[in-house]
PDB file of N, CA and C in Angstrom:
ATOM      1  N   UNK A   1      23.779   7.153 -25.732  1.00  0.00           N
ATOM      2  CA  UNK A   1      24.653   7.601 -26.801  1.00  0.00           C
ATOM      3  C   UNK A   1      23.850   7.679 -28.095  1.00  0.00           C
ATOM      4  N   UNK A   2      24.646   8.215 -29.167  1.00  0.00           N
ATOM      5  CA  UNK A   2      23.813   8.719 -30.223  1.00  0.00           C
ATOM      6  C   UNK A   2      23.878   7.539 -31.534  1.00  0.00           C
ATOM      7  N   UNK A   3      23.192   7.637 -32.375  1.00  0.00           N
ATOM      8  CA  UNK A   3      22.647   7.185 -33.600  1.00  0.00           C
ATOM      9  C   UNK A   3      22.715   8.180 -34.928  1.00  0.00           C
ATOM     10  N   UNK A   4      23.619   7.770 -35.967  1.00  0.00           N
ATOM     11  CA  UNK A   4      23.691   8.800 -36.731  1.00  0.00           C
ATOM     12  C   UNK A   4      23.518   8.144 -38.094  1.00  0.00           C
ATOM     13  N   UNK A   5      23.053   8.676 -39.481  1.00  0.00           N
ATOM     14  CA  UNK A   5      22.809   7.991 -40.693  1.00  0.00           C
ATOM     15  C   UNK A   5      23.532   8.913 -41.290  1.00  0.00           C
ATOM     16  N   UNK A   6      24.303   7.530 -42.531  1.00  0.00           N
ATOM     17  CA  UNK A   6      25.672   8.654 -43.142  1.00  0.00           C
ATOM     18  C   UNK A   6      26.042   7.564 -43.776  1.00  0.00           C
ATOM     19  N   UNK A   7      27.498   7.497 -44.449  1.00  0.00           N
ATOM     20  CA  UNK A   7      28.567   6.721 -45.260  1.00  0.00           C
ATOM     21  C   UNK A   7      29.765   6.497 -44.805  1.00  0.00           C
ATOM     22  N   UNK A   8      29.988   5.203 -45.273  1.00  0.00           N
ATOM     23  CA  UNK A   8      31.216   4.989 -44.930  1.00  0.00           C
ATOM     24  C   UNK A   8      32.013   4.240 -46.384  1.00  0.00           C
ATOM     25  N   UNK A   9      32.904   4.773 -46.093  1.00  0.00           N
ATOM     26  CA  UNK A   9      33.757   4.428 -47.935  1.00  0.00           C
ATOM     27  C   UNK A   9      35.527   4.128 -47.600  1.00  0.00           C
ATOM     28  N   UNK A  10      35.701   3.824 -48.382  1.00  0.00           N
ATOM     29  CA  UNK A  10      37.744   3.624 -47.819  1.00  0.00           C
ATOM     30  C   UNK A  10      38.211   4.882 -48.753  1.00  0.00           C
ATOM     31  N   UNK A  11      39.389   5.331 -47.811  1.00  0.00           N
ATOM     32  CA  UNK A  11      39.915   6.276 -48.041  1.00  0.00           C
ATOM     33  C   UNK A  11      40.675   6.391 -49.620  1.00  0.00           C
ATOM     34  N   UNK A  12      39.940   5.912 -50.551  1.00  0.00           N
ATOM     35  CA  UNK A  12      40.319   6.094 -52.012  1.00  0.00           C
ATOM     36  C   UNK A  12      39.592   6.955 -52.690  1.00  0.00           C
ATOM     37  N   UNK A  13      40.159   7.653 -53.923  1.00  0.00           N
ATOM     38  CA  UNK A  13      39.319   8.876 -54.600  1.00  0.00           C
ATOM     39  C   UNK A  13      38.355   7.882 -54.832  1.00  0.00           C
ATOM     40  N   UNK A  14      38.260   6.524 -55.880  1.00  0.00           N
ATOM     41  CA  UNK A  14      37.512   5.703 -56.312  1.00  0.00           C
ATOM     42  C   UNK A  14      36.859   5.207 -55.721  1.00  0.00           C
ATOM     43  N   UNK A  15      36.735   4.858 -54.395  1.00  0.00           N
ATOM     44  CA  UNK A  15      36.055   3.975 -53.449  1.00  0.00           C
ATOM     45  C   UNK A  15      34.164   4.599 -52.865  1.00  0.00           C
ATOM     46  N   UNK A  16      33.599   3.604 -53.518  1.00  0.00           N
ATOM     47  CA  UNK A  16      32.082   3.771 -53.475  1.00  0.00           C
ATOM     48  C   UNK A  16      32.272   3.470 -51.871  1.00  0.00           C
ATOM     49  N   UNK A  17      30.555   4.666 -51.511  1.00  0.00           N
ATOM     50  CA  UNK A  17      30.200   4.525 -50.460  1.00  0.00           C
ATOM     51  C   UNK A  17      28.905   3.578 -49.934  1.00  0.00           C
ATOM     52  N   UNK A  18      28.913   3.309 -49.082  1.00  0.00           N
ATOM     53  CA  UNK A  18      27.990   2.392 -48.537  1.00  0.00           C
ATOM     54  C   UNK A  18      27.298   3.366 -47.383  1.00  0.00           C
ATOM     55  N   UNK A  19      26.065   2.843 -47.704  1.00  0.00           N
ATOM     56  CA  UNK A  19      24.644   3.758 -46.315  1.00  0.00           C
ATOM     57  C   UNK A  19      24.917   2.852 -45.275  1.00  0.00           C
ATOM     58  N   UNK A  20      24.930   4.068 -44.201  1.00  0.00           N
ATOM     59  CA  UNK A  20      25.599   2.878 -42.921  1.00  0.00           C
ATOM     60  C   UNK A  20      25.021   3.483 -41.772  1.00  0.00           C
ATOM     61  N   UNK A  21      24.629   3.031 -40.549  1.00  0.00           N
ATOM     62  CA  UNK A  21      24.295   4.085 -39.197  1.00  0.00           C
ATOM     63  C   UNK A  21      25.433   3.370 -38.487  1.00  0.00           C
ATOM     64  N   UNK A  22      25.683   4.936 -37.748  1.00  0.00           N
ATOM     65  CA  UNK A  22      26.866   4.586 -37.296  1.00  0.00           C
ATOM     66  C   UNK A  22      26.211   4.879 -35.771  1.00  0.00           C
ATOM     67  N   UNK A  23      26.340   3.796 -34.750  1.00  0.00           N
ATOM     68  CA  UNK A  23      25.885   3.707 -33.111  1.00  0.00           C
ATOM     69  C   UNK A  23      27.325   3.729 -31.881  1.00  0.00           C
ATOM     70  N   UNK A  24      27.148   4.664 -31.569  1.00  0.00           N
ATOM     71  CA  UNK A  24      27.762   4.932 -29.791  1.00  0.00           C
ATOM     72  C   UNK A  24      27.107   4.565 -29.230  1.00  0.00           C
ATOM     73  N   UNK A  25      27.862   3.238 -28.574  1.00  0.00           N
ATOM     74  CA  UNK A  25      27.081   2.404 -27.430  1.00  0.00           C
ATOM     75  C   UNK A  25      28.279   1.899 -26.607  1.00  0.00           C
ATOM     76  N   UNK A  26      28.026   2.169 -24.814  1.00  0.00           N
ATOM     77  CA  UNK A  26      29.098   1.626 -23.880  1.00  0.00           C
ATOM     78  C   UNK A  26      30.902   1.547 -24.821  1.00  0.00           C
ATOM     79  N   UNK A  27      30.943   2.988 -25.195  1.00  0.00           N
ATOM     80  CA  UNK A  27      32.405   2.958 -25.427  1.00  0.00           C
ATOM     81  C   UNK A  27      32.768   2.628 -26.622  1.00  0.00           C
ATOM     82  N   UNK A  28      31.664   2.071 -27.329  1.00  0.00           N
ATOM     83  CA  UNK A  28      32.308   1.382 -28.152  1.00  0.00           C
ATOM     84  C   UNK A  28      31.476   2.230 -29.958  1.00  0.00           C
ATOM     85  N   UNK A  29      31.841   1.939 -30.859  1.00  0.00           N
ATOM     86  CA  UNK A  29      31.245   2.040 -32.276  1.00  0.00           C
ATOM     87  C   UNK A  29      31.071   1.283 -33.155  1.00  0.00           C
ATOM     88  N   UNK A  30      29.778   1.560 -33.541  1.00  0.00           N
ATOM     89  CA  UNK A  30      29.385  -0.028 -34.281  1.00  0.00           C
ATOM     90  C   UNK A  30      29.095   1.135 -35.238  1.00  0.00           C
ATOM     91  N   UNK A  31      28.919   0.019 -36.421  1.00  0.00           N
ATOM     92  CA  UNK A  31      28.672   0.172 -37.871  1.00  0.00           C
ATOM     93  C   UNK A  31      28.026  -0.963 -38.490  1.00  0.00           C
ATOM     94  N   UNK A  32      26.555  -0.188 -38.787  1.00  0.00           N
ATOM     95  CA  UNK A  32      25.594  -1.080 -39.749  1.00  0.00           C
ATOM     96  C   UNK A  32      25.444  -0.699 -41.089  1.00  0.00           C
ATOM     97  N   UNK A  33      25.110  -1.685 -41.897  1.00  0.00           N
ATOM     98  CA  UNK A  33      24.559  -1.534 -43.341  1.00  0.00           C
ATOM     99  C   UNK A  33      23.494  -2.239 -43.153  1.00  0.00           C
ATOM    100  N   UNK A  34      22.091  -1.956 -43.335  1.00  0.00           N
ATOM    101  CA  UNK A  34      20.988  -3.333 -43.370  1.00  0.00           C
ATOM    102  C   UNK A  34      20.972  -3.537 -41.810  1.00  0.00           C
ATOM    103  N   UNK A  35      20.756  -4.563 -41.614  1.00  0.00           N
ATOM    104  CA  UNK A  35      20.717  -5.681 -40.523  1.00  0.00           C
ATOM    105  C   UNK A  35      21.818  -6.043 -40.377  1.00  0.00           C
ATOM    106  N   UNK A  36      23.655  -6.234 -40.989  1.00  0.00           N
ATOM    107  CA  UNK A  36      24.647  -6.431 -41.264  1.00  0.00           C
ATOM    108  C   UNK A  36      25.264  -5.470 -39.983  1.00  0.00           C
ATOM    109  N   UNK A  37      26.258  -6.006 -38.905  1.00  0.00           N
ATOM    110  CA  UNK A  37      27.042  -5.118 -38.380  1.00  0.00           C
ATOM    111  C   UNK A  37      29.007  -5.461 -39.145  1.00  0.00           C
ATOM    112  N   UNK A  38      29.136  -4.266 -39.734  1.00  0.00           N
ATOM    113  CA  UNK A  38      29.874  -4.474 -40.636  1.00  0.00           C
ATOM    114  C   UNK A  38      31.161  -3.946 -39.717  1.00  0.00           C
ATOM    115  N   UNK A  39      31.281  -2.861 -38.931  1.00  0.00           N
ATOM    116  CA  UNK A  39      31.933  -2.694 -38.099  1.00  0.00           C
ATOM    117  C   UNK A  39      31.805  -2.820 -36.649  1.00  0.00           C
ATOM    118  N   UNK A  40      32.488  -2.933 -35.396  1.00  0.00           N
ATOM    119  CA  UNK A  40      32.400  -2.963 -33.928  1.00  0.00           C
ATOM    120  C   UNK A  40      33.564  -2.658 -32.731  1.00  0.00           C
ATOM    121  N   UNK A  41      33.914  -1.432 -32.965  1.00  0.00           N
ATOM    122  CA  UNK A  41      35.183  -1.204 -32.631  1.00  0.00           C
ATOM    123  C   UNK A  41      34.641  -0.648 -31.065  1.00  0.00           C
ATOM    124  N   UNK A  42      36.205  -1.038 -30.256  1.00  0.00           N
ATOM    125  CA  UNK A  42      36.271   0.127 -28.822  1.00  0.00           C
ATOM    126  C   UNK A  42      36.766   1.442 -29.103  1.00  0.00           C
ATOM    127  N   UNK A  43      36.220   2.652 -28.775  1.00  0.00           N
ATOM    128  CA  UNK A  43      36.666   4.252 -28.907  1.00  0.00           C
ATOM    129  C   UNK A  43      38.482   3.965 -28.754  1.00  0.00           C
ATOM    130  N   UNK A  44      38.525   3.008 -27.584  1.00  0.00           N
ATOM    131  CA  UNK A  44      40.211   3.684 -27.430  1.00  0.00           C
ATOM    132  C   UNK A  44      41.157   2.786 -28.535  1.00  0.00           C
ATOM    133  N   UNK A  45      40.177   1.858 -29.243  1.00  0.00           N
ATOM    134  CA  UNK A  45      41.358   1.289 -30.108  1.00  0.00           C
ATOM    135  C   UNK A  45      41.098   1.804 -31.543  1.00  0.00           C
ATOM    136  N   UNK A  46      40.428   3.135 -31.692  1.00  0.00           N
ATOM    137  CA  UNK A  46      40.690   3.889 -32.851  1.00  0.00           C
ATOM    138  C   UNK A  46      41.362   5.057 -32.923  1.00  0.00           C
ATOM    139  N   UNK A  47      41.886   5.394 -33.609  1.00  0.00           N
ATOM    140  CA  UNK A  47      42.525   6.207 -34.243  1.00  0.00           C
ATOM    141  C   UNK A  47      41.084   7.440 -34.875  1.00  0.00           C
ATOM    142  N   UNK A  48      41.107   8.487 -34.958  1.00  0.00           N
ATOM    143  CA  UNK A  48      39.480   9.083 -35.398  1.00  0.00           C
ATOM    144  C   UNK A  48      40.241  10.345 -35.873  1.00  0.00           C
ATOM    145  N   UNK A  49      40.142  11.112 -36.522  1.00  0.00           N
ATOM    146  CA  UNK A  49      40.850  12.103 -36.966  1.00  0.00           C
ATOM    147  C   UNK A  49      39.291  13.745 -37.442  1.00  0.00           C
ATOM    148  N   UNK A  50      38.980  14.234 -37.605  1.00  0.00           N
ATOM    149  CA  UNK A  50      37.407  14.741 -38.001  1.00  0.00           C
ATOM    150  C   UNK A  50      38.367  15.914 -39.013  1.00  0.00           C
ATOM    151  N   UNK A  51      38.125  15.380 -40.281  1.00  0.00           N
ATOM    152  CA  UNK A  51      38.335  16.542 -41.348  1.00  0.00           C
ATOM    153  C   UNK A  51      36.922  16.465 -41.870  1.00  0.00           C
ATOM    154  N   UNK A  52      37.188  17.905 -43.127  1.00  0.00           N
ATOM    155  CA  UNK A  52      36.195  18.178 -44.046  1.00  0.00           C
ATOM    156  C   UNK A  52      35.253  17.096 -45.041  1.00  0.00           C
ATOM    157  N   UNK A  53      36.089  16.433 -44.953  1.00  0.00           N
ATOM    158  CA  UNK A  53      35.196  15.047 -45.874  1.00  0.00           C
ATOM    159  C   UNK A  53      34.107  14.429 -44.963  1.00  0.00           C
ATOM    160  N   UNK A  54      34.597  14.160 -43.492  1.00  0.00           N
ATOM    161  CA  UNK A  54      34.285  13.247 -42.752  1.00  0.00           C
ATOM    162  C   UNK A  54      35.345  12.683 -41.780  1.00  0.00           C
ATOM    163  N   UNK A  55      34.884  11.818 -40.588  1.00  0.00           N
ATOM    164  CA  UNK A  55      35.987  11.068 -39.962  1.00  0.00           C
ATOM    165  C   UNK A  55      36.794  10.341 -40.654  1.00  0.00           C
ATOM    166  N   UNK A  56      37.894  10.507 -40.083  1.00  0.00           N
ATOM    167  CA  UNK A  56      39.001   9.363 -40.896  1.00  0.00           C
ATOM    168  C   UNK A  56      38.974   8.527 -39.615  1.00  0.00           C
ATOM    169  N   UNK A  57      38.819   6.893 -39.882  1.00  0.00           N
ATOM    170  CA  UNK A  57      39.200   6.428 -39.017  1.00  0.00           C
ATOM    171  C   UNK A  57      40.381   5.222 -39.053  1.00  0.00           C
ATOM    172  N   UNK A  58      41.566   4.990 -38.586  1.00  0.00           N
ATOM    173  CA  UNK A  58      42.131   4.245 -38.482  1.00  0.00           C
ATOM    174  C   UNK A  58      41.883   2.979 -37.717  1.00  0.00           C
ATOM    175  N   UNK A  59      41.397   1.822 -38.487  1.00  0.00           N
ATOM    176  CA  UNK A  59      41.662   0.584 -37.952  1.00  0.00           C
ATOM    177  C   UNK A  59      41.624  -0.287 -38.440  1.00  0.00           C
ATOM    178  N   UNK A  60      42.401  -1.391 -37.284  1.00  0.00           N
ATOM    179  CA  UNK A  60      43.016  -2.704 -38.097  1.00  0.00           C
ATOM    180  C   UNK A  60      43.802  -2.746 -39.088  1.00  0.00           C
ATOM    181  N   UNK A  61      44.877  -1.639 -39.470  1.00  0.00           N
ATOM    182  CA  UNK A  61      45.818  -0.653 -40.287  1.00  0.00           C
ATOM    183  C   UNK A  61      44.525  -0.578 -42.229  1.00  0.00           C
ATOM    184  N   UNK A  62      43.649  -0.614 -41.849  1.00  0.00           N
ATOM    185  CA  UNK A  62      43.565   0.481 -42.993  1.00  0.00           C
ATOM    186  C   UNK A  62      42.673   1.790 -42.281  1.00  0.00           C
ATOM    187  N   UNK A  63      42.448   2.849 -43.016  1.00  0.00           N
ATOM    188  CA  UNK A  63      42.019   3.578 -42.938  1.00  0.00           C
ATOM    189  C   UNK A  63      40.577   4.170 -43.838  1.00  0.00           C
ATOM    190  N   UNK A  64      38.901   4.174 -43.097  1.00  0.00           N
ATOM    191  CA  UNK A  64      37.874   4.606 -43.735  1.00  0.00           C
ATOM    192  C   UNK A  64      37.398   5.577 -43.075  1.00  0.00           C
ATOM    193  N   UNK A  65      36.310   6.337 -44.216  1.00  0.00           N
ATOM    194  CA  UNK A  65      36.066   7.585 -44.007  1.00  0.00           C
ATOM    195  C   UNK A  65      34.426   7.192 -43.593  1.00  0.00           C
ATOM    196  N   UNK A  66      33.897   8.258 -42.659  1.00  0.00           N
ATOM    197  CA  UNK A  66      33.133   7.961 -41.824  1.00  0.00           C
ATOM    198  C   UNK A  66      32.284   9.704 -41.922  1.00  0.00           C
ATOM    199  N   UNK A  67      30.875   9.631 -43.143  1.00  0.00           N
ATOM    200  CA  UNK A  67      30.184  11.161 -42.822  1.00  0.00           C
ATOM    201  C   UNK A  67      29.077  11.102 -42.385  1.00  0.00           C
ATOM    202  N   UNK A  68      28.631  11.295 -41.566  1.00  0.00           N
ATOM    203  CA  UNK A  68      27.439  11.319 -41.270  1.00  0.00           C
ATOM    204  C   UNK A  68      26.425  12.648 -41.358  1.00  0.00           C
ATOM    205  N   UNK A  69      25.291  12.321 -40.970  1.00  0.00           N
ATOM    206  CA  UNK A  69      23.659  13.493 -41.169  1.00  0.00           C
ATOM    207  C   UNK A  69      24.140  14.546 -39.803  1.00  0.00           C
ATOM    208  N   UNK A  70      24.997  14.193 -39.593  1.00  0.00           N
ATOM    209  CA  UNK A  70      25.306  14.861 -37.886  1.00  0.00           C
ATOM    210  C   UNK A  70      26.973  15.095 -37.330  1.00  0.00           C
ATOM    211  N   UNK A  71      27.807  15.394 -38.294  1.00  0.00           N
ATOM    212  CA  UNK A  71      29.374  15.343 -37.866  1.00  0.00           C
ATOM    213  C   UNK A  71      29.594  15.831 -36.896  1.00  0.00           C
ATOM    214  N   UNK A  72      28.885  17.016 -36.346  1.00  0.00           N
ATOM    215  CA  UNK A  72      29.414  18.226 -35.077  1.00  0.00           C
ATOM    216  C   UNK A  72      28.467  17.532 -34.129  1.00  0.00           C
ATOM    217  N   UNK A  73      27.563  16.250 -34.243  1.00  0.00           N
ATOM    218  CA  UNK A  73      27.103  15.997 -33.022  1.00  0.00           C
ATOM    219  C   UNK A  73      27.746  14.999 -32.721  1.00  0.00           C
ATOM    220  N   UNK A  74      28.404  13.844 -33.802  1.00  0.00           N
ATOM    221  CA  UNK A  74      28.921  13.149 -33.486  1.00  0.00           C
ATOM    222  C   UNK A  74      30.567  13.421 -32.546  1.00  0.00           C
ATOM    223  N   UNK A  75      30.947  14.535 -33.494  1.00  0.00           N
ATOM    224  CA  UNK A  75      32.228  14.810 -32.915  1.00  0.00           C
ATOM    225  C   UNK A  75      32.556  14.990 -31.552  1.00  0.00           C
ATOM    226  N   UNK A  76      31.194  15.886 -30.895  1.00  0.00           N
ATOM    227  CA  UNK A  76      31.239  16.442 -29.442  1.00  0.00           C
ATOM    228  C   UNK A  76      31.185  15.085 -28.892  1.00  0.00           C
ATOM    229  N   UNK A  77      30.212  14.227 -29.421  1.00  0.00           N
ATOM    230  CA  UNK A  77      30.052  12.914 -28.248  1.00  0.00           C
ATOM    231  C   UNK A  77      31.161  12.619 -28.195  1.00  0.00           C
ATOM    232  N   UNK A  78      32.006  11.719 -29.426  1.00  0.00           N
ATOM    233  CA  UNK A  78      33.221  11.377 -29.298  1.00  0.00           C
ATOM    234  C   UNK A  78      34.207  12.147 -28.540  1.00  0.00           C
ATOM    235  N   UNK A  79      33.800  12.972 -27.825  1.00  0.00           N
ATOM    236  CA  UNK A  79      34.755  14.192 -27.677  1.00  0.00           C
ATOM    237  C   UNK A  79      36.278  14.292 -28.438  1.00  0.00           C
ATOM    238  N   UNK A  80      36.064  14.671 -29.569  1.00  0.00           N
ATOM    239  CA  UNK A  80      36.807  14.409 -30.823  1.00  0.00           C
ATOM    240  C   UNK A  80      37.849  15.993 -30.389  1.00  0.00           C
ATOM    241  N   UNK A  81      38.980  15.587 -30.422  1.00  0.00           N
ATOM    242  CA  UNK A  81      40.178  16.603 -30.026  1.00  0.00           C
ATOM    243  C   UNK A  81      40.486  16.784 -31.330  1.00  0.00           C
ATOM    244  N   UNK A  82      40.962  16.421 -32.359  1.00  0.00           N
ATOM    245  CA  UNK A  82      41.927  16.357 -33.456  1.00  0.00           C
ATOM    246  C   UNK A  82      40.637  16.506 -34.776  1.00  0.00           C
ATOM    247  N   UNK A  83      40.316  17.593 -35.196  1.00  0.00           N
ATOM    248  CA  UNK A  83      39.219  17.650 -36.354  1.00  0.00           C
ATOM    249  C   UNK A  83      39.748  19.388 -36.949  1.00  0.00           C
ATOM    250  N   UNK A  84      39.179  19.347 -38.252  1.00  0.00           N
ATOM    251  CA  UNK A  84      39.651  19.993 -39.123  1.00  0.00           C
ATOM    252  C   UNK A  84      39.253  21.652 -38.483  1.00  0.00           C
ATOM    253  N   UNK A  85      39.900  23.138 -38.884  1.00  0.00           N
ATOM    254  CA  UNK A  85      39.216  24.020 -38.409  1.00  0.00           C
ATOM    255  C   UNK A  85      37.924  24.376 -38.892  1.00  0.00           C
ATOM    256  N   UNK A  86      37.075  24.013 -39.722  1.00  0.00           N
ATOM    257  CA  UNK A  86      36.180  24.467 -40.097  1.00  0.00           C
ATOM    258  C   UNK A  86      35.024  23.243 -39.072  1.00  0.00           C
ATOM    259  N   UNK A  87      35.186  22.322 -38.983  1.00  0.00           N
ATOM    260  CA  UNK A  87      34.640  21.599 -37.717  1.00  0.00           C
ATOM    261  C   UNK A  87      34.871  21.899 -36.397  1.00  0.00           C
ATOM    262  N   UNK A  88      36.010  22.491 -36.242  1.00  0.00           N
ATOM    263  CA  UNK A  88      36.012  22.801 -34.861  1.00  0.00           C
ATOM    264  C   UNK A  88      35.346  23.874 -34.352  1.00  0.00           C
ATOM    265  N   UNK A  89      35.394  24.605 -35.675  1.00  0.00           N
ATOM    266  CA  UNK A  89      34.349  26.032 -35.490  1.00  0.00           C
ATOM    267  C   UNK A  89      33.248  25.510 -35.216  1.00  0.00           C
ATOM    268  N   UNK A  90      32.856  24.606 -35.515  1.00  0.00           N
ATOM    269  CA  UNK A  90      31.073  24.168 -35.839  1.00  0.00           C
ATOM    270  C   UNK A  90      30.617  23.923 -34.583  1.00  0.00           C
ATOM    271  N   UNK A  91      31.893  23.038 -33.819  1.00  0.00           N
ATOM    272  CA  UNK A  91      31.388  22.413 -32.376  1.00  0.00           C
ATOM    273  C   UNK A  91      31.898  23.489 -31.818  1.00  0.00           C
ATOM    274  N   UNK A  92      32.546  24.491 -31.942  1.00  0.00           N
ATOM    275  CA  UNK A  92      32.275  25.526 -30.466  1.00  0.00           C
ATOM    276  C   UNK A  92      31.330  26.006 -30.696  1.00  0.00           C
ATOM    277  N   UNK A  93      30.902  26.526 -32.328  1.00  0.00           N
ATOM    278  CA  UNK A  93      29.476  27.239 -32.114  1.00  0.00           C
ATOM    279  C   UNK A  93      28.243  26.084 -31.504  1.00  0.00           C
ATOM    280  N   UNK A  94      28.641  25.283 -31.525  1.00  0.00           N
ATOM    281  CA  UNK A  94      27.116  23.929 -31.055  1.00  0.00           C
ATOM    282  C   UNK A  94      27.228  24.336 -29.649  1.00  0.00           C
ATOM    283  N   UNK A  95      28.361  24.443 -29.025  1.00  0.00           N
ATOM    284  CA  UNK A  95      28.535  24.281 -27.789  1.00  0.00           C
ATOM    285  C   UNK A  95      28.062  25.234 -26.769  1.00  0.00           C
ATOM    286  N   UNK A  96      27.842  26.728 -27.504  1.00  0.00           N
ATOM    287  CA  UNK A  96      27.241  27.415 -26.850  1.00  0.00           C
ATOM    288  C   UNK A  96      25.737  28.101 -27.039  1.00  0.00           C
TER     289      UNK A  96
END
């Protein structure tokens, strides 16, 4: 699974972002800052949404935004159903 470098911020206009790699590993998504694993979620207990900003992700009832160096590669892995049309364009054009 893939490795991607990007931000992650809470879904506020105000809310600073933090440099984070975000790792697909056995199902699951982790989130580093540093050496720090700041997040460690299972795929099926998120909520993932793929708009224009970035992923929205729902968990643990709040909701953060998730962009990475790679959205349309991340998206396909995730096999991400629910993302904005201008992303979805992106991953059919990746796809062929």
């Amino acid at each position: 699974m893939g490795r991607y470098d990007g931000s992650l911020r809470l879904n506020q206009a105000d809310a600073e972002a933090l440099e984070v790699l975000v790792d697909l590993t056995d199902e699951r998504l982790l989130v580093h800052t540093g050496s720090t694993v700041i997040g460690d979620w299972r795929l099926g207990e998120l909520l993932i949404r793929g708009e224009d900003d970035g992923f929205h992700l729902r968990v643990e009832g709040e909701e953060v935004v998730v962009s990475t160096n790679d959205d349309v590669g991340l998206a396909l892995e995730l096999g991400l159903r629910s993302a904005s049309p201008r992303l979805r364009r992106r991953m059919a054009t990746r796809k062929r």
